[in-house]
Protein backbone atom coordinates (compact mmCIF):
# COMPACT_ATOMS: atom_id res chain seq x y z
CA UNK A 1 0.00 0.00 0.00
CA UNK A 2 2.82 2.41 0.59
CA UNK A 3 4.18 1.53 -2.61
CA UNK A 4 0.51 2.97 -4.17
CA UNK A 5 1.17 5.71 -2.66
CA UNK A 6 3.64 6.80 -3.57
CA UNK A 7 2.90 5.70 -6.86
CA UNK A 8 -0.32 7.70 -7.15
CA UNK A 9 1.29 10.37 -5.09
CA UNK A 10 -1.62 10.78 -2.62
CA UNK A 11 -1.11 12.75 1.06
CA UNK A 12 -2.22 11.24 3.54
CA UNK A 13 -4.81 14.02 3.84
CA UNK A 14 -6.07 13.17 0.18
CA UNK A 15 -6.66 9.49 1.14
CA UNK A 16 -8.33 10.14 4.14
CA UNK A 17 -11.28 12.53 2.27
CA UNK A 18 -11.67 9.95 -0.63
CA UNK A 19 -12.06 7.07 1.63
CA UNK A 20 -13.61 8.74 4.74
CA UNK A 21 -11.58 6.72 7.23
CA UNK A 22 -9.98 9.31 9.75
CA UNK A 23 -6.66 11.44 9.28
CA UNK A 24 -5.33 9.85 12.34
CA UNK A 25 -6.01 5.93 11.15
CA UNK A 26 -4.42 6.73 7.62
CA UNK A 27 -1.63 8.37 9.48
CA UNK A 28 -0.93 5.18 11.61
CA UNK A 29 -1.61 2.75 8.77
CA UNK A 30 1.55 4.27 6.94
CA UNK A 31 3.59 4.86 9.35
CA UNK A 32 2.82 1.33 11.40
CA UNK A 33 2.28 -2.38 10.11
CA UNK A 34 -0.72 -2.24 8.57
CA UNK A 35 -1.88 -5.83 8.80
CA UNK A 36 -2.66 -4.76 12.60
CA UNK A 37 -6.11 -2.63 10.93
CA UNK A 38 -8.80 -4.66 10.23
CA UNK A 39 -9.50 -5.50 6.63
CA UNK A 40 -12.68 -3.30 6.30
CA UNK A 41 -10.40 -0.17 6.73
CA UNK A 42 -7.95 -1.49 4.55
CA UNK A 43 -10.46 -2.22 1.78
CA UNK A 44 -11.96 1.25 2.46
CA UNK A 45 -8.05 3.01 1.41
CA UNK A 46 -7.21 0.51 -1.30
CA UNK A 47 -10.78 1.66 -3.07
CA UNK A 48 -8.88 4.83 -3.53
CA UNK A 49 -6.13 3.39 -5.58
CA UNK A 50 -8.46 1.03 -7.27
CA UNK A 51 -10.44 4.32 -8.28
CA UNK A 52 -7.85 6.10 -8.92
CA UNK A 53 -9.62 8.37 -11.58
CA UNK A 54 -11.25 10.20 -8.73
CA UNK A 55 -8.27 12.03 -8.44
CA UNK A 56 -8.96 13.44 -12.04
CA UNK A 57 -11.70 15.76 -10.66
CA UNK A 58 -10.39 18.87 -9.99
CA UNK A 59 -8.79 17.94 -6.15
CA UNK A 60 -6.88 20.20 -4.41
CA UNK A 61 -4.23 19.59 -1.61
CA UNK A 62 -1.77 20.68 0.51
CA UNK A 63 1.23 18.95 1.03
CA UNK A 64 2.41 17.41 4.20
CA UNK A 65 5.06 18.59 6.42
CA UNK A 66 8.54 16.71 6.37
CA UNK A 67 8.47 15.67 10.11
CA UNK A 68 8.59 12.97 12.13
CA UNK A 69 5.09 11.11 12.22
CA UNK A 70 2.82 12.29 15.05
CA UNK A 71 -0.47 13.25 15.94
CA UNK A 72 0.48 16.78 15.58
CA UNK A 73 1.89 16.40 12.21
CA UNK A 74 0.34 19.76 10.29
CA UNK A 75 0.23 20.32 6.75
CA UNK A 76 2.52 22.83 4.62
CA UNK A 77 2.48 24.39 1.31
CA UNK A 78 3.61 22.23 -1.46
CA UNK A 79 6.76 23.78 -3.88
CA UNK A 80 8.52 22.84 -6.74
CA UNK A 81 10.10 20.58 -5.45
CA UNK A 82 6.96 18.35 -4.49
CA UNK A 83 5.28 19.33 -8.18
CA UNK A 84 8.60 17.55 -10.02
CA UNK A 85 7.87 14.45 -7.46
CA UNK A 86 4.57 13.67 -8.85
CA UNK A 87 4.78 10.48 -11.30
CA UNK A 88 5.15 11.74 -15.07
CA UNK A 89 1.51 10.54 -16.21
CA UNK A 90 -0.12 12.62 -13.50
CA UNK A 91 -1.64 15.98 -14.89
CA UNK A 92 -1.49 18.69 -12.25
CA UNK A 93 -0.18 22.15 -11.35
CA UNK A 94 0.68 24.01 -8.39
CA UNK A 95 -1.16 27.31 -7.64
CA UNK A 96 -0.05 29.62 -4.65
CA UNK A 97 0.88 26.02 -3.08
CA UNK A 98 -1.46 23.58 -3.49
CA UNK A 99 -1.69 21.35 -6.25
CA UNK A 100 -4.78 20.67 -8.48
CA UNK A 101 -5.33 17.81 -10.23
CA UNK A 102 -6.70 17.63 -13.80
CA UNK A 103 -8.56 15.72 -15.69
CA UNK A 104 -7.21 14.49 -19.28
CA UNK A 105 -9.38 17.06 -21.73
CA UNK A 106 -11.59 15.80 -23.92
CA UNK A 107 -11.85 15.14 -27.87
CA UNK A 108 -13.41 18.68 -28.26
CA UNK A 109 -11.17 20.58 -25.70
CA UNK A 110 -7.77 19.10 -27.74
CA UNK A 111 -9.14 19.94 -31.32
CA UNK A 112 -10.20 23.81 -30.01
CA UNK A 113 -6.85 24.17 -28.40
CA UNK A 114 -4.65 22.91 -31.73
CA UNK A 115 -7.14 24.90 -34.40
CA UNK A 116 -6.17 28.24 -32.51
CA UNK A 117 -2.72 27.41 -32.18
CA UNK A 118 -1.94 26.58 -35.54
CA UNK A 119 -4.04 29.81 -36.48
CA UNK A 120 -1.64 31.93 -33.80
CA UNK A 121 1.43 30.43 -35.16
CA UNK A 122 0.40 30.62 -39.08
CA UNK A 123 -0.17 34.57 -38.37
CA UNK A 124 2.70 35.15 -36.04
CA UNK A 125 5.40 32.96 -38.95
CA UNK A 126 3.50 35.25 -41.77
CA UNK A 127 4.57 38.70 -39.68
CA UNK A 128 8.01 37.15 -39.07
CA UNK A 129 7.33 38.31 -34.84
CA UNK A 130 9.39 36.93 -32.05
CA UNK A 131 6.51 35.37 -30.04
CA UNK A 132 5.98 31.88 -29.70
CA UNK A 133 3.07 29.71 -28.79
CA UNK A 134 2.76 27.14 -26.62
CA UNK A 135 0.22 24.45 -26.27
CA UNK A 136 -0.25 22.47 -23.13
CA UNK A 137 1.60 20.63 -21.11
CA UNK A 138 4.04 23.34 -20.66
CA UNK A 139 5.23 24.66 -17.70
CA UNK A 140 4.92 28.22 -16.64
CA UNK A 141 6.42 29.21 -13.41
CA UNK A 142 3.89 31.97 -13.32
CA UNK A 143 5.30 34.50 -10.62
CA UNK A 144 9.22 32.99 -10.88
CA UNK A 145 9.01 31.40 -6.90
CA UNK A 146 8.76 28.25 -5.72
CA UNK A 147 4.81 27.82 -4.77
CA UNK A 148 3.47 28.45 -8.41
CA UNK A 149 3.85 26.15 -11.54
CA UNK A 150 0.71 26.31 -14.00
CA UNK A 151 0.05 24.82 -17.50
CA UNK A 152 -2.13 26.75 -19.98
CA UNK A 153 -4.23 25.00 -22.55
CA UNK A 154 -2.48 27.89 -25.01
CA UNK A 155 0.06 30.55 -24.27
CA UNK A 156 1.89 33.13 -26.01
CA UNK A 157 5.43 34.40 -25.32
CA UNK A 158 6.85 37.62 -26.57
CA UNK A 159 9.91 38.11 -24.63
CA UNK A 160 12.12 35.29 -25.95
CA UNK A 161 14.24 35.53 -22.61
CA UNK A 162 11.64 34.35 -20.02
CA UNK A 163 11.82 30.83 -22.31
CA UNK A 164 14.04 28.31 -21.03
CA UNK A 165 14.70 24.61 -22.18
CA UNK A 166 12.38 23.05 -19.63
CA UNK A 167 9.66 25.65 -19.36
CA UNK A 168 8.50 29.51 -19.66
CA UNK A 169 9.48 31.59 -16.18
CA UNK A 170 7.47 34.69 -15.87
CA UNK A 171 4.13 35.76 -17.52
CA UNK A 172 2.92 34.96 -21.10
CA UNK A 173 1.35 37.63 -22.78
CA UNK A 174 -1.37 35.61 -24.07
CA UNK A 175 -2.92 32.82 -22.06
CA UNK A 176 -5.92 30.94 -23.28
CA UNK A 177 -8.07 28.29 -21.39
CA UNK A 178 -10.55 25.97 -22.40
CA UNK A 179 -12.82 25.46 -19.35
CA UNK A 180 -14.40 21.78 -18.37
CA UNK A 181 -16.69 20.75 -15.16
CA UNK A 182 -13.87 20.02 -13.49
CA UNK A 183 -11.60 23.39 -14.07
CA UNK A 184 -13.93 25.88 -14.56
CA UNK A 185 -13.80 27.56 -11.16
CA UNK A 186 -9.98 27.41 -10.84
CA UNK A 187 -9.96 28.85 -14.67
CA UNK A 188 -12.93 31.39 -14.26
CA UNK A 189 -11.50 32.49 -10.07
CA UNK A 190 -8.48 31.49 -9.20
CA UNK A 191 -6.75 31.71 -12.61
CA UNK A 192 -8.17 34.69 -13.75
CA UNK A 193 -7.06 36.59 -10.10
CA UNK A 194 -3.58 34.96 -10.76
CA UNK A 195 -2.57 35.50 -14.05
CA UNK A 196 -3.92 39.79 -13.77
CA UNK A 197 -1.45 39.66 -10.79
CA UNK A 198 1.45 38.27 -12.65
CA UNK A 199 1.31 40.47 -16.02
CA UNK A 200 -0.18 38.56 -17.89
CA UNK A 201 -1.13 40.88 -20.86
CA UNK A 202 -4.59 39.36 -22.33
CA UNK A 203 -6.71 35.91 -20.94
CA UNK A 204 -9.06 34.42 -23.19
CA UNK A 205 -11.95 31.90 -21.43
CA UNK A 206 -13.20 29.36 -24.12
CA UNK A 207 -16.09 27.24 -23.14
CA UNK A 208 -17.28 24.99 -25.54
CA UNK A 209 -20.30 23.80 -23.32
CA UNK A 210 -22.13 27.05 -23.94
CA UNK A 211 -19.75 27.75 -27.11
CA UNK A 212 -18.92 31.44 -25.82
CA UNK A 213 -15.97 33.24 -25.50
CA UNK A 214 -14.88 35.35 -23.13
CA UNK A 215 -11.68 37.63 -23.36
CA UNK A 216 -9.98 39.89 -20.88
CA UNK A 217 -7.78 42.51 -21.59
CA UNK A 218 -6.04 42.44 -18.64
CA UNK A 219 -3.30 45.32 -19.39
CA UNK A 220 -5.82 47.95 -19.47
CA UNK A 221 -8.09 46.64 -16.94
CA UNK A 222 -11.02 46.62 -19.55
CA UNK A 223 -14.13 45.15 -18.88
CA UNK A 224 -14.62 41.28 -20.71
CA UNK A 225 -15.99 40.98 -24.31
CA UNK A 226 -18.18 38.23 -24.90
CA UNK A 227 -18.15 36.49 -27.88
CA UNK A 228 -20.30 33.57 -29.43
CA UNK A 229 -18.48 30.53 -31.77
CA UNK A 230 -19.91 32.13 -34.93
CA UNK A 231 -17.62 35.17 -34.17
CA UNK A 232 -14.24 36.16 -35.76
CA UNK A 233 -12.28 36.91 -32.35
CA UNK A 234 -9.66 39.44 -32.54
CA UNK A 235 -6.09 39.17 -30.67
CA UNK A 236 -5.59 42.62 -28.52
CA UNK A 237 -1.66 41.98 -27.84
CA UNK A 238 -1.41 41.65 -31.81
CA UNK A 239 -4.03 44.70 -32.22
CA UNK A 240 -6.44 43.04 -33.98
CA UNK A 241 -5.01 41.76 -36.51
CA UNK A 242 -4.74 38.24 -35.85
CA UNK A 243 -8.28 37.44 -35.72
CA UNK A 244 -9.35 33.46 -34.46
CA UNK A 245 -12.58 32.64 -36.59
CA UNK A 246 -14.87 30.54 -34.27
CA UNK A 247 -16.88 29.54 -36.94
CA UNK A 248 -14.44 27.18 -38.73
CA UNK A 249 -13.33 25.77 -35.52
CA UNK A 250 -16.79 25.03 -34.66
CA UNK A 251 -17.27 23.74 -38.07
CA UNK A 252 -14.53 21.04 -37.22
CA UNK A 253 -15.69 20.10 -33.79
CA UNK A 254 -19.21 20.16 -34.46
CA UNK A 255 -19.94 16.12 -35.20
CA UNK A 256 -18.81 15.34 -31.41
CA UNK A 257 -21.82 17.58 -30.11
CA UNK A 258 -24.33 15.39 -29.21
CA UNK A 259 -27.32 18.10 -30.25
């Protein structure tokens, strides 16, 4: 069992809210023998790892504190260095230190985000400009510390320098995300909040549920345009004139609605 653990990456915190058996008996069971808990309580944690797909709903957590086991053992905010711990097929990212995970996106989600990146680069290769885009995963250490580490669906970076071999440090201009169930709080709140403290320059919210976009220039502090998939969206950090028609990418993704 510790082995799954680790594996999966859980807290003990994690495991005790998805199986409901107490902080304190999840604590023990790790830290003692476990064959001395009965088999029900077992069963109860090993449902967890047996399920593991209900970490895939938008769970948050802190991380726990690197001290000796005891019943005063207190959590701690995760870092870097617990975000690089977490096993490679585990989608996640650390906000203000806690990490959420994510679920894998969806047919739809993956076609949106490549249709407006190839658009972005196509216009951006035609101008001959400096910025690059990004699709995710790619890591963005957001506010270059140690308690931040986020992955856009689609990014754009104008300032060459903030991109390093393993990820972007500092703020994109551009970030885009394409909201689901189980992000679209974190995306619309916590995300949104983040990203206008950091510099980011312009966020774009595309949510193909109620096929509406919604874009925020965040360098002027202008109020949010809304704008429908039968819209041509224009791109404020390239002043309008990269536009992302909505229509043809809805046109392309339109067989997987079930309408």
């Amino acid at each position: 069992m510790r082995r799954k653990r680790q594996q999966f990456g859980y807290s003990c915190e994690q495991l005790s809210e998805l199986s409901g058996v107490s902080l304190e008996t999840v604590q023990k069971i790790f830290h003692d023998n476990e064959e001395v808990f009965s088999p029900d309580i077992l069963k109860q944690i090993e449902s967890v790892f047996e399920n593991k797909r209900d970490s895939d709903r938008g769970f948050s957590y802190v991380c726990e504190s690197k001290m000796e086991y005891g019943i005063s053992k207190k959590s701690r905010e995760c870092t870097l260095e617990d975000y690089y711990q977490l096993p490679d097929e585990r989608r996640a990212e650390l906000i203000d230190g806690v990490i959420y995970d994510m679920s894998a996106p969806t047919i739809i989600h993956q076609k949106i985000s490549l249709e407006i990146s190839v658009r972005l680069h196509a216009f951006i290769s035609q101008k001959k400009g400096a910025c690059m885009v990004f699709s995710a995963p790619v890591d963005v250490q957001l506010d270059c510390d140690e308690k931040t580490m986020v992955q856009p669906d689609v990014l754009v970076v104008c300032d060459c320098e903030k991109i390093v071999p393993t990820h972007v440090y500092g703020a994109p201009d551009l970030i885009m995300e394409i909201l689901s169930p189980a992000t679209r709080k974190i995306d619309m709140n916590i995300k949104h909040s983040k990203y206008a403290a950091a510099g980011v320059r312009e966020y774009w919210l595309i949510d193909p549920d109620k096929k509406k976009v919604v874009v925020y220039d965040l360098e002027n502090e202008e109020l949010p345009v809304v704008y429908g998939f039968e819209n041509r969206v224009p791109v404020g950090i390239f002043q309008g004139e990269c536009e992302i028609d909505f229509s043809e990418i809805y046109e392309s993704v339109k067989f997987l609605y079930q309408e």
